[in-house]
C-alpha atoms as a PDB file:
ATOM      1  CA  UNK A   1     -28.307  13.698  25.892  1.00  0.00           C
ATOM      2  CA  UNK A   2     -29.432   9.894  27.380  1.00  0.00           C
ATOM      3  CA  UNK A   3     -27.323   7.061  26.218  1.00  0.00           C
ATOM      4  CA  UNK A   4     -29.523   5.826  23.957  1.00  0.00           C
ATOM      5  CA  UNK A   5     -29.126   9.199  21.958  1.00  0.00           C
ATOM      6  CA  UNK A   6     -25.511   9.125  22.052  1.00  0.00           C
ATOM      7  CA  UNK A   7     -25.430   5.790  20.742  1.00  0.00           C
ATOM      8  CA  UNK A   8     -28.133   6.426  18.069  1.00  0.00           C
ATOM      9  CA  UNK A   9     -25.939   9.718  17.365  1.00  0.00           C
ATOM     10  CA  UNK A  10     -22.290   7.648  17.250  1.00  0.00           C
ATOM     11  CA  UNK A  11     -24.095   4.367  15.123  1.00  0.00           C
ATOM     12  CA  UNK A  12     -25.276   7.385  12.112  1.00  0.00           C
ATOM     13  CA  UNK A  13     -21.864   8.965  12.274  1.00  0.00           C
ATOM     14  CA  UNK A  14     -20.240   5.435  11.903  1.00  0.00           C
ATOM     15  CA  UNK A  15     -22.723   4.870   9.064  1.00  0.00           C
ATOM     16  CA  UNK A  16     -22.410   8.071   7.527  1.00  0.00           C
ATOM     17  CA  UNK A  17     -18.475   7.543   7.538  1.00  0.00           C
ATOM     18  CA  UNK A  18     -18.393   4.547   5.955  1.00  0.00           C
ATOM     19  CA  UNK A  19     -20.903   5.894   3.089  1.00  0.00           C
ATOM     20  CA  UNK A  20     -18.256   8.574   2.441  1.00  0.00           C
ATOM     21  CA  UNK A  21     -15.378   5.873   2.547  1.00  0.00           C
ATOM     22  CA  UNK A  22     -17.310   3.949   0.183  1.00  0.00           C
ATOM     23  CA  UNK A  23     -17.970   6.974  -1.936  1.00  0.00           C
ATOM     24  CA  UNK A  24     -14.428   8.115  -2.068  1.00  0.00           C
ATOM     25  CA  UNK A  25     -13.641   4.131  -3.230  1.00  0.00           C
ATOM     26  CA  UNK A  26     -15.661   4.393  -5.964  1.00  0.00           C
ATOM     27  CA  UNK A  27     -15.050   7.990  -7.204  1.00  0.00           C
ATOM     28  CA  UNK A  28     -10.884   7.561  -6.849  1.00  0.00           C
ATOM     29  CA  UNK A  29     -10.363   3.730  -6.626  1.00  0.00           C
ATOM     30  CA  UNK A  30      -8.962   3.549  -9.985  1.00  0.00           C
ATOM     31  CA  UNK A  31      -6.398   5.858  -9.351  1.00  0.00           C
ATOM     32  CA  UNK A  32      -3.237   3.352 -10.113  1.00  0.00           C
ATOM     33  CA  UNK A  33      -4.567   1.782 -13.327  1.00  0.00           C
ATOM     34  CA  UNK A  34      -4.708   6.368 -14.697  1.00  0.00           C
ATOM     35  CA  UNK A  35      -1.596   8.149 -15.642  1.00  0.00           C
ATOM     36  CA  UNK A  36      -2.838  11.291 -15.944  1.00  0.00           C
ATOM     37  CA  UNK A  37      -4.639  13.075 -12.242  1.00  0.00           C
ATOM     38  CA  UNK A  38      -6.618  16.169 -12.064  1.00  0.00           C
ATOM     39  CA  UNK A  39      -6.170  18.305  -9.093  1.00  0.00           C
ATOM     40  CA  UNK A  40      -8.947  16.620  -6.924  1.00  0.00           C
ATOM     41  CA  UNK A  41      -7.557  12.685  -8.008  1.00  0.00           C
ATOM     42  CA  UNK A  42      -3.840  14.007  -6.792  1.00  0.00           C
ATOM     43  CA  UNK A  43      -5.327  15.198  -3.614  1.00  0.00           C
ATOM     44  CA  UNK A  44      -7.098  11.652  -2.989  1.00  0.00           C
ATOM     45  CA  UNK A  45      -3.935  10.037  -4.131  1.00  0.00           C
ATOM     46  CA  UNK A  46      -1.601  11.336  -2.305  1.00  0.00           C
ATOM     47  CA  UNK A  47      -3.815  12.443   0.885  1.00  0.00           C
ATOM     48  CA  UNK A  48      -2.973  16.102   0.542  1.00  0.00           C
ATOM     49  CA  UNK A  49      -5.880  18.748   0.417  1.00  0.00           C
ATOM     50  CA  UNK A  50      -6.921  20.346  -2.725  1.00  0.00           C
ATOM     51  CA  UNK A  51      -5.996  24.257  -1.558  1.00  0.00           C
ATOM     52  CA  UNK A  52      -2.380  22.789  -0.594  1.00  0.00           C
ATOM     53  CA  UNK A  53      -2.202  20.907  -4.014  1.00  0.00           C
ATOM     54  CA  UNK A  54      -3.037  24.324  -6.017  1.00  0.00           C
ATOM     55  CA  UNK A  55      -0.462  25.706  -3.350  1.00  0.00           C
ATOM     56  CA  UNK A  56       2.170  23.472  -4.783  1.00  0.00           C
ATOM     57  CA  UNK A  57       2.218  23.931  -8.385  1.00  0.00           C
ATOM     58  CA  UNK A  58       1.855  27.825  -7.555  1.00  0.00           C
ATOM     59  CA  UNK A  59       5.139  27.538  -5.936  1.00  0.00           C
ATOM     60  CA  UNK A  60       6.694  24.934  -8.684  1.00  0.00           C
ATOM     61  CA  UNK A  61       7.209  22.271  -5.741  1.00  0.00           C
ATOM     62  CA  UNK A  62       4.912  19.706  -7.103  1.00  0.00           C
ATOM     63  CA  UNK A  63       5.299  18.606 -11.110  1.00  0.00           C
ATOM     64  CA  UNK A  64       2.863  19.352 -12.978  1.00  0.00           C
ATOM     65  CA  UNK A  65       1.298  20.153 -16.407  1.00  0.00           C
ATOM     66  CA  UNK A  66      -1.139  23.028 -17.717  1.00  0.00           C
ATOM     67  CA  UNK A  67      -1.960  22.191 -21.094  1.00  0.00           C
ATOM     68  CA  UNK A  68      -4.200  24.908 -21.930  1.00  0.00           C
ATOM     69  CA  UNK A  69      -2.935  27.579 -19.465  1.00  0.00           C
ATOM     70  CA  UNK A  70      -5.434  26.741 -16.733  1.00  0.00           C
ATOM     71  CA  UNK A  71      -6.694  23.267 -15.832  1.00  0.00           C
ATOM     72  CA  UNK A  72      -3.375  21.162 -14.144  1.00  0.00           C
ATOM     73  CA  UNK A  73      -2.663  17.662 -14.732  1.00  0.00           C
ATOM     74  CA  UNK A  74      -0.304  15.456 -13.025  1.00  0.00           C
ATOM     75  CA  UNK A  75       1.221  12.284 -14.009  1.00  0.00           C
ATOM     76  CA  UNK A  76       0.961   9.646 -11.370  1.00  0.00           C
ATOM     77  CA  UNK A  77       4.257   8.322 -11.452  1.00  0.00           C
ATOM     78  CA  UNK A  78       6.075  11.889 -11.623  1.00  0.00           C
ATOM     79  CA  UNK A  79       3.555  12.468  -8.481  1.00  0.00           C
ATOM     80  CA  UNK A  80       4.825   9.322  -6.626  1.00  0.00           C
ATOM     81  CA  UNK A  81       8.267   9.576  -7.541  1.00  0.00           C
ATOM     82  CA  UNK A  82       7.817  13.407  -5.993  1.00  0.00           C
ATOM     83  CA  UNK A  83       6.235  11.396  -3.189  1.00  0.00           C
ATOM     84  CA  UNK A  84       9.486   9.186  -2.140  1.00  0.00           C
ATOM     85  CA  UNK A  85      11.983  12.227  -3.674  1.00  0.00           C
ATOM     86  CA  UNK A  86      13.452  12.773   0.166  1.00  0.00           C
ATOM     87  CA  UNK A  87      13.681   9.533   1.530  1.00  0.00           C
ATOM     88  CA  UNK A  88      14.788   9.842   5.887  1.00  0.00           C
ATOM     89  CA  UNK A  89      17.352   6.941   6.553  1.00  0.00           C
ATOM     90  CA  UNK A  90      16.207   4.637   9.684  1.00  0.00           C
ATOM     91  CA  UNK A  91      18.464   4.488  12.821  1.00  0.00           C
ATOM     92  CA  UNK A  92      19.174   0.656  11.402  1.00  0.00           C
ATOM     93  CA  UNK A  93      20.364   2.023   7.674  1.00  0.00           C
ATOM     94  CA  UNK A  94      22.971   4.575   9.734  1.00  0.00           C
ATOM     95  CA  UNK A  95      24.440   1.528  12.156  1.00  0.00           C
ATOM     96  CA  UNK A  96      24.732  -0.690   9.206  1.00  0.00           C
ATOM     97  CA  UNK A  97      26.620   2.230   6.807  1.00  0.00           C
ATOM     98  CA  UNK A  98      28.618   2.887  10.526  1.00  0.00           C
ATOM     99  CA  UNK A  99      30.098  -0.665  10.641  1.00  0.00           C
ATOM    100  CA  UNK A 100      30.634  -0.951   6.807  1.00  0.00           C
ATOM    101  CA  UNK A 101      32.687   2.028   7.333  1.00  0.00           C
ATOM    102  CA  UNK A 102      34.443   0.670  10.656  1.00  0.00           C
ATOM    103  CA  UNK A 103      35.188  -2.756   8.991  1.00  0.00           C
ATOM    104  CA  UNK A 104      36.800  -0.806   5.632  1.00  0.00           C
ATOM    105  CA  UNK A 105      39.310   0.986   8.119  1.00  0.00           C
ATOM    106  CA  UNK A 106      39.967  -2.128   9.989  1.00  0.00           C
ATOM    107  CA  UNK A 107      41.057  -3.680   6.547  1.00  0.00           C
ATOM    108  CA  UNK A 108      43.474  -1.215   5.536  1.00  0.00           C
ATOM    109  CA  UNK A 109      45.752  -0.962   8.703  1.00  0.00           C
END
């Protein structure tokens, strides 16, 4: 392939991604102002794919609602809640609990 083709090639991939970008905007964009996500509005929410979603509430690890026995429903904030549920402590947090802990014992001798 010449140059000019590969940049003809790499300017309609740039193009086509930002269509798709723009797409997704317009299709999920409202997804903080809704309480209540279907499957494919959880996925774009919380970046996870579809098949892992359904994957989820099969195994209970997600919350989730079925109303009518099949279609699921998720409430946002139970989803972002779920989202922050195992929060990792940075090396900062552990050095400042580490001194807390050092002064308290320096206090009681």
């Amino acid at each position: 392939m010449t140059e000019k083709n590969e940049d003809s090639v790499l300017r309609d991939n740039t193009q086509l991604n930002n269509q798709k970008t723009a797409l997704e905007v317009m299709m999920y964009g409202n997804l903080n102002s809704k309480a209540v996500l279907n499957v494919a509005e959880c996925s774009a929410f919380t970046g996870l794919s579809v098949s892992y979603i359904y994957k989820l509430t099969h195994t209970g690890k997600i919350p989730h609602s079925k109303p009518n026995g099949k279609l699921v429903f998720f409430d946002r904030r139970k989803i972002e809640e779920w989202l922050l549920s195992n929060p990792v402590e940075t090396e900062a947090d552990r050095s400042h609990f580490v001194a807390q802990k050092v002064n308290s014992l320096k206090l009681r001798t």
